[in-house]
C-alpha atoms as a PDB file:
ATOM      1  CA  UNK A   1     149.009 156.945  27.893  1.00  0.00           C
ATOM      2  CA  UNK A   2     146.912 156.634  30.826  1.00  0.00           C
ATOM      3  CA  UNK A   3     143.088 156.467  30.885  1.00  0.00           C
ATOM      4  CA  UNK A   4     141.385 158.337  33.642  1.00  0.00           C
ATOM      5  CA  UNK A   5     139.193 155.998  36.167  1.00  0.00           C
ATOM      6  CA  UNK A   6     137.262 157.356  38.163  1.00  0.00           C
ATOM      7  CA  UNK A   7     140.221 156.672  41.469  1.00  0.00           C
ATOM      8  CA  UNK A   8     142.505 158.344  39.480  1.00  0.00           C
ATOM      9  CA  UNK A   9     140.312 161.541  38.528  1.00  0.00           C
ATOM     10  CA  UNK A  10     139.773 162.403  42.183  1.00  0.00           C
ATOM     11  CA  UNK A  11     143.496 161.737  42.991  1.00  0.00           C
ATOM     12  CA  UNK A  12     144.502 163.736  40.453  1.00  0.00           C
ATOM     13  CA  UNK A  13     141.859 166.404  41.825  1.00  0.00           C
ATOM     14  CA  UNK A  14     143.226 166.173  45.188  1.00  0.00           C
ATOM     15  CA  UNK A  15     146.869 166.743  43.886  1.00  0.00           C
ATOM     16  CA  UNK A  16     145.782 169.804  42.154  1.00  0.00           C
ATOM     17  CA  UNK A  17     144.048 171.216  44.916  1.00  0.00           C
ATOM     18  CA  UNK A  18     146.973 170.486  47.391  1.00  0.00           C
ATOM     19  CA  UNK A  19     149.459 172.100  44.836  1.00  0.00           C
ATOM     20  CA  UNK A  20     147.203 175.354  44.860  1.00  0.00           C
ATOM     21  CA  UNK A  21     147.347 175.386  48.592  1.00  0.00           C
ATOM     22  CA  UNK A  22     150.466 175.676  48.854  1.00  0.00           C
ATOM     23  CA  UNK A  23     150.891 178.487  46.305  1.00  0.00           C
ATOM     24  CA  UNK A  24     147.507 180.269  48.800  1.00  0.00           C
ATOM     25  CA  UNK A  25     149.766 179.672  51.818  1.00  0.00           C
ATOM     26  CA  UNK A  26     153.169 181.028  50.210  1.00  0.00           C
ATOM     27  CA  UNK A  27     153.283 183.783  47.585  1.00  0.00           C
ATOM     28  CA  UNK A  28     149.681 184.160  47.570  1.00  0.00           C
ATOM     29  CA  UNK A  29     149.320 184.862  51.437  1.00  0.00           C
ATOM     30  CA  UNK A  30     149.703 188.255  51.783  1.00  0.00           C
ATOM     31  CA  UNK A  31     148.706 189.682  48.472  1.00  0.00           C
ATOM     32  CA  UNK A  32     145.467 191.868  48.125  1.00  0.00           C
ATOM     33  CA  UNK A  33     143.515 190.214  45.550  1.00  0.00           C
ATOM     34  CA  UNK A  34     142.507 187.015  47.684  1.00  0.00           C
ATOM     35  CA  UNK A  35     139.327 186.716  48.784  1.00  0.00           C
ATOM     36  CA  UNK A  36     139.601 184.762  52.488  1.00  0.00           C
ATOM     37  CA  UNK A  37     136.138 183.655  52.325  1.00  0.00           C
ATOM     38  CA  UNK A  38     137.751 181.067  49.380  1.00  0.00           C
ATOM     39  CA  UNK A  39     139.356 178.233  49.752  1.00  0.00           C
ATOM     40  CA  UNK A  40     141.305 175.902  46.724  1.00  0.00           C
ATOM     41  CA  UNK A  41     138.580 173.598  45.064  1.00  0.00           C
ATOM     42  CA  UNK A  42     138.914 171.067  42.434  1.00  0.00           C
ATOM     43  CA  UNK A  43     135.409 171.000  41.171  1.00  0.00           C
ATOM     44  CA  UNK A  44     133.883 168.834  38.503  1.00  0.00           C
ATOM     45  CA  UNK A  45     136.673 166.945  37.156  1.00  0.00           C
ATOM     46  CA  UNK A  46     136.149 164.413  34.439  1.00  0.00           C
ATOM     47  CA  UNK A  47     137.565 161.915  32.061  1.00  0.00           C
ATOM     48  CA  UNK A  48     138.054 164.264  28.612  1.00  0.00           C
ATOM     49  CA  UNK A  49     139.753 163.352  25.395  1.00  0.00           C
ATOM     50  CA  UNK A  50     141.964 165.982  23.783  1.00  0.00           C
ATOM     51  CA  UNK A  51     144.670 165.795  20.576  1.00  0.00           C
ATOM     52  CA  UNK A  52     147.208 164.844  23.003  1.00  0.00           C
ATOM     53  CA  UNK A  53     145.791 161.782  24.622  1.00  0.00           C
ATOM     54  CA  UNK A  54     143.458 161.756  27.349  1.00  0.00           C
ATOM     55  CA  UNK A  55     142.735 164.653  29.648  1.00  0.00           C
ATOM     56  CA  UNK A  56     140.865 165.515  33.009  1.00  0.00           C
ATOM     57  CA  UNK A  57     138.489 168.751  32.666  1.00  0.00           C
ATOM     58  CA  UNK A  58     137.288 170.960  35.880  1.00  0.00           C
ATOM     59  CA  UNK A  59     136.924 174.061  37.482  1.00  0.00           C
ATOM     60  CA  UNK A  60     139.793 175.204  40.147  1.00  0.00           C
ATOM     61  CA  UNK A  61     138.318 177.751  42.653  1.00  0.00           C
ATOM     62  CA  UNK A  62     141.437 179.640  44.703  1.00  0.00           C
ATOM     63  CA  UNK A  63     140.992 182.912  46.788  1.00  0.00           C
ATOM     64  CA  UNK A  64     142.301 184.712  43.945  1.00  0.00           C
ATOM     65  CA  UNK A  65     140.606 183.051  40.869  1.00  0.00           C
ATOM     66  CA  UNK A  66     138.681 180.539  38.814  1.00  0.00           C
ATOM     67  CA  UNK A  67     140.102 179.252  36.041  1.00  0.00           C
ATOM     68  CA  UNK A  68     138.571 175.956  34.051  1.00  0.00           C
ATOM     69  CA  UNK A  69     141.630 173.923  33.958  1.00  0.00           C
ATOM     70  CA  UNK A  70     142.953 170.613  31.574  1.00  0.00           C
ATOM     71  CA  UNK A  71     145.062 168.599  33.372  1.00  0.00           C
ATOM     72  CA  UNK A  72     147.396 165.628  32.465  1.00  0.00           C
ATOM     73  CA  UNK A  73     145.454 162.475  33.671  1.00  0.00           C
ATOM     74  CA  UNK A  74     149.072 161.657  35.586  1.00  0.00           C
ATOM     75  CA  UNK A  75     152.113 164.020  36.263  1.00  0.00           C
ATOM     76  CA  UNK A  76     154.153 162.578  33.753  1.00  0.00           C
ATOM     77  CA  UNK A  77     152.377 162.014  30.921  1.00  0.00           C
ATOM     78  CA  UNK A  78     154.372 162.250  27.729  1.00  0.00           C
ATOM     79  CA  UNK A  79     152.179 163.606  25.966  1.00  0.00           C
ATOM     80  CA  UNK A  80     151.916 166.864  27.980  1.00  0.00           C
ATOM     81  CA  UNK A  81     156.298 166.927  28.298  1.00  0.00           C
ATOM     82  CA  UNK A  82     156.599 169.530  25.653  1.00  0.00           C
ATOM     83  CA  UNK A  83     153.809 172.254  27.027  1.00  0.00           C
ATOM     84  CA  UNK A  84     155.176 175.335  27.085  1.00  0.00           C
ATOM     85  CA  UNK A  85     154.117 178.048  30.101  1.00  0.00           C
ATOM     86  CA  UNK A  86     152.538 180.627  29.107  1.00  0.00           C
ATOM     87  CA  UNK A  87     151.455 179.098  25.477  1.00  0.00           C
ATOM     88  CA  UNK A  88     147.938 179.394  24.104  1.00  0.00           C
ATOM     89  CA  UNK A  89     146.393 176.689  22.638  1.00  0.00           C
ATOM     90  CA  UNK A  90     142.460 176.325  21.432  1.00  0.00           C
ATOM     91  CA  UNK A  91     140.257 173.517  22.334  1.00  0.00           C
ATOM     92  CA  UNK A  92     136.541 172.859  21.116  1.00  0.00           C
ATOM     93  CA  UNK A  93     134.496 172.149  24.015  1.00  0.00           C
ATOM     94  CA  UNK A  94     130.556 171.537  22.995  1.00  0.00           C
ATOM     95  CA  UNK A  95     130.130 175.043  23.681  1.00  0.00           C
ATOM     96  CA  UNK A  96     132.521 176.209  21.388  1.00  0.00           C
ATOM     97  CA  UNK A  97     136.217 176.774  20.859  1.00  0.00           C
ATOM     98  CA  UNK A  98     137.927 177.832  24.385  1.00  0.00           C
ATOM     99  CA  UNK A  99     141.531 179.417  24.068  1.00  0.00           C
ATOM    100  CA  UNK A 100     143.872 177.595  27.082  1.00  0.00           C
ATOM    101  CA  UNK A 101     146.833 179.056  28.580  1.00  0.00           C
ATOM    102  CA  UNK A 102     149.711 176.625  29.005  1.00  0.00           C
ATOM    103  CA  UNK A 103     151.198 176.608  32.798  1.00  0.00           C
ATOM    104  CA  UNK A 104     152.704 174.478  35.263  1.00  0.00           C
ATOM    105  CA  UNK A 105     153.004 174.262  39.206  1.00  0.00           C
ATOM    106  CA  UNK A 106     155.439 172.379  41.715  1.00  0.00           C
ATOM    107  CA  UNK A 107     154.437 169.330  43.157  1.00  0.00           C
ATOM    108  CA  UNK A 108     151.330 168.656  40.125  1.00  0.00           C
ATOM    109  CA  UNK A 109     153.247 169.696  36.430  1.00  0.00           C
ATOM    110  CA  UNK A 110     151.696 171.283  33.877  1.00  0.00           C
ATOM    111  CA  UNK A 111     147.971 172.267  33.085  1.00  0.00           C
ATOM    112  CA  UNK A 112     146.107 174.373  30.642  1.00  0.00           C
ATOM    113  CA  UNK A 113     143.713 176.981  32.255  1.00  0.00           C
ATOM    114  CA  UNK A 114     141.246 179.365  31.134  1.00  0.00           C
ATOM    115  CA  UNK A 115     139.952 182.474  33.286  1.00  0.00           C
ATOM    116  CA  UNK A 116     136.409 182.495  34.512  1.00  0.00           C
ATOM    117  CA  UNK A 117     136.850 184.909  37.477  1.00  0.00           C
ATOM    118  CA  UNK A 118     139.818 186.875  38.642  1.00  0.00           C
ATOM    119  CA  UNK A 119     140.099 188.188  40.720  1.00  0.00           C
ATOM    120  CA  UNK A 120     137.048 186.657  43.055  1.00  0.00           C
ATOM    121  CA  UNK A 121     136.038 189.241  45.566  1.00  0.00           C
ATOM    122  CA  UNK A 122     132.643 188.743  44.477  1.00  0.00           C
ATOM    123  CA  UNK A 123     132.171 185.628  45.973  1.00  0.00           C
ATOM    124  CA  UNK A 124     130.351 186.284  49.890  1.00  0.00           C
ATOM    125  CA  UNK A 125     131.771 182.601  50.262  1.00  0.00           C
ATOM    126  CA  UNK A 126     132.699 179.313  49.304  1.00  0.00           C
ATOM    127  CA  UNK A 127     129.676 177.856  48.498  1.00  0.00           C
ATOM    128  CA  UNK A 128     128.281 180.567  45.823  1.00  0.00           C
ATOM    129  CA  UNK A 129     131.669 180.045  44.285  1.00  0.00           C
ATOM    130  CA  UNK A 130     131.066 176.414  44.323  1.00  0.00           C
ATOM    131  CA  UNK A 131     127.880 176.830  42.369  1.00  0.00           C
ATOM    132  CA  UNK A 132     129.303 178.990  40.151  1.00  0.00           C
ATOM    133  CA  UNK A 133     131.908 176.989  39.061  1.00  0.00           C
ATOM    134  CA  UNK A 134     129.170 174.146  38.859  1.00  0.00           C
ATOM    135  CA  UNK A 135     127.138 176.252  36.288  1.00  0.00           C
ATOM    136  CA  UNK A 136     129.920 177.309  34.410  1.00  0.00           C
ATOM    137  CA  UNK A 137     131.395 174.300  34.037  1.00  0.00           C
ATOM    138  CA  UNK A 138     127.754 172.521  32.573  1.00  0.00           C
ATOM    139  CA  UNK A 139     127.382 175.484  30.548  1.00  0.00           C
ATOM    140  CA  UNK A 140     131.284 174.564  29.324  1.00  0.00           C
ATOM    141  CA  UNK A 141     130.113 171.247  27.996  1.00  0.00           C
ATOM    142  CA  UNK A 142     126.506 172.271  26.674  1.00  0.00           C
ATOM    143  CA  UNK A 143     126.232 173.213  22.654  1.00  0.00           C
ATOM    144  CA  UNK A 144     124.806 176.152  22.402  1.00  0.00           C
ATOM    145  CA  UNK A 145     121.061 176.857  22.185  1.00  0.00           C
ATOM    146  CA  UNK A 146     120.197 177.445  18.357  1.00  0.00           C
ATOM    147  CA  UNK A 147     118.333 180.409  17.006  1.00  0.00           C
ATOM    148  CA  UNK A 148     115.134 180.229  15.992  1.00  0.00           C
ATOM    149  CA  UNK A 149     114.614 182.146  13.077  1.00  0.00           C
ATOM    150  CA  UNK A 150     111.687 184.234  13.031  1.00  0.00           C
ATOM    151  CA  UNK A 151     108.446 182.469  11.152  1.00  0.00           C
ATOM    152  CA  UNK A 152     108.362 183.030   7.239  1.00  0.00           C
ATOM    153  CA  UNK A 153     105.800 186.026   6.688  1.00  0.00           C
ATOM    154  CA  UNK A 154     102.938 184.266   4.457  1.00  0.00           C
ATOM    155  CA  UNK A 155     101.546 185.189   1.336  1.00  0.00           C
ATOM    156  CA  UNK A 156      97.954 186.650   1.347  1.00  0.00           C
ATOM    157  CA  UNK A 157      95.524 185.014   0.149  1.00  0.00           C
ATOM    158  CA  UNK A 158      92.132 186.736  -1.573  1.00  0.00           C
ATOM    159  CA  UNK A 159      89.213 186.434   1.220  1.00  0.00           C
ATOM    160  CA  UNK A 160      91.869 186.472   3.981  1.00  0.00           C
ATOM    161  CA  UNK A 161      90.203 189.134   6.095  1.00  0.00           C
ATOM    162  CA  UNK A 162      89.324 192.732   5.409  1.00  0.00           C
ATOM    163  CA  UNK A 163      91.382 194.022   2.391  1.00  0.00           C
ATOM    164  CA  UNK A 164      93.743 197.153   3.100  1.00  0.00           C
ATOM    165  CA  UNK A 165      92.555 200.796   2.630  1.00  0.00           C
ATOM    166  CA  UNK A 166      93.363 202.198  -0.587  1.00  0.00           C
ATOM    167  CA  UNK A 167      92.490 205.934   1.110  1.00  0.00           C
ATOM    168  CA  UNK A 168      95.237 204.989   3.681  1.00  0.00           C
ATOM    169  CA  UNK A 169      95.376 204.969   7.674  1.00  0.00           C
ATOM    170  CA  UNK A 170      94.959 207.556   9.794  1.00  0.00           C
ATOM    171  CA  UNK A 171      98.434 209.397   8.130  1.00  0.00           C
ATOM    172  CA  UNK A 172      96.992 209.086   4.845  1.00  0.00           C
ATOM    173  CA  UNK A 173      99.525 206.956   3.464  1.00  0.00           C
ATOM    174  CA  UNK A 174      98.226 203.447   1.628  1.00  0.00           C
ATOM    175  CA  UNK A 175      99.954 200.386   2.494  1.00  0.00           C
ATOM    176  CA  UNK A 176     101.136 200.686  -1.176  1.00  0.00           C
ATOM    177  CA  UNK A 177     102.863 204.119  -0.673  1.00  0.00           C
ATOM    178  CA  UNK A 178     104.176 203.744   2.187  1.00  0.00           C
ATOM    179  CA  UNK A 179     105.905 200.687   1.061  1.00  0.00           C
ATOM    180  CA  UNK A 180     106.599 202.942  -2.218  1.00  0.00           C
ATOM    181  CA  UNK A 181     104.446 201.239  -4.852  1.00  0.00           C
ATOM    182  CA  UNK A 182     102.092 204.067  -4.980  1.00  0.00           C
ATOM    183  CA  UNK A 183     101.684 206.453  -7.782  1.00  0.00           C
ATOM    184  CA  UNK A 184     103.917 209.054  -8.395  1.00  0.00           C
ATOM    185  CA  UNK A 185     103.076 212.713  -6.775  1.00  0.00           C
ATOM    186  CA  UNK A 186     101.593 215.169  -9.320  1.00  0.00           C
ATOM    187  CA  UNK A 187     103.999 217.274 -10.617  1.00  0.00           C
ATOM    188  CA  UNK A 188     106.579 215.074 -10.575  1.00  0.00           C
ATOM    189  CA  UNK A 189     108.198 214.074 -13.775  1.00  0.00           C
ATOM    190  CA  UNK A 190     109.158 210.697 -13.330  1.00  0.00           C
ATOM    191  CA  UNK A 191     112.803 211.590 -14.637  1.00  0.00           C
ATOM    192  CA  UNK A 192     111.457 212.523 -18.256  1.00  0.00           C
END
């Protein structure tokens, strides 16, 4: 098992980047979905730790999509041999579990991606696609913001302010009523 330094991180970047360049210049060319105000990006990458052994975790912008991706920290990592294209696999991230898809491209080997945009024609260019893939990615390794609960109500305590009406507001209803503790209507037997 290799650990990721900081060398290796961007060459493994650059590798991934020059992989998906070559898919943008061949089968990707021509097709209708690419946005040519994109280019391939490896953006963020880091040292990240998964079941398998160690792992590099980034965004991949490409004029057709952005996907987070988990890479192998080297091409031939063992530990990655037995992925599986097209195989789903969860991870917890601090923002919560993220489902991967399992793939694997010529000239970089196999990777685990997950879909933040595609396709990406609503990117005017390459830097608002940069910063997107920033954000997402610091959002990707945030916990999520807990919920506050709303306050307790609090008891009321005798000289706390005026006391309610018992004639009722304005629709003649007392708080009691309304919250159906009043009396019972006349003429109504009560079930008897």
């Amino acid at each position: 098992m290799t650990e990721p330094t900081p060398e290796l991180t961007a060459a493994r970047a650059t590798a991934l980047e020059t992989a998906f360049a070559a898919i943008d210049r061949g089968s990707m060319a021509d097709m209708p979905l690419r946005n040519d105000a994109l280019a391939v990006e490896a953006i963020g990458f880091r040292p990240w730790g998964l079941e398998r052994g160690p792992a590099l975790l980034g965004v991949l912008v490409t004029p057709w999509c952005m996907n987070v991706m988990m890479v192998p920290p080297t091409a031939d990592d063992p530990a990655w041999a037995g992925l599986r294209g097209g195989e789903k696999e969860s991870h917890a991230l601090p923002c919560g579990v993220v489902e991967f898809t399992a793939g694997s491209v010529e000239g970089f080997g196999p990777y685990l991606m997950c879909s933040l945009f595609s396709p990406v024609k609503e990117f005017a260019d390459q830097p608002a696609a940069r910063l997107t893939a920033q954000l997402a990615l610091e959002d990707l390794l945030k916990p999520p913001e807990e919920e506050v609960p709303p306050p307790a109500p609090t008891a009321r305590r005798r000289g706390d302010g005026p006391a309610p009406s018992s004639a009722g507001g304005a629709d003649g209803l007392s708080r009691r009523a309304a919250l159906g503790m009043g009396r019972a209507p006349r003429g109504w037997g009560g079930g008897r």
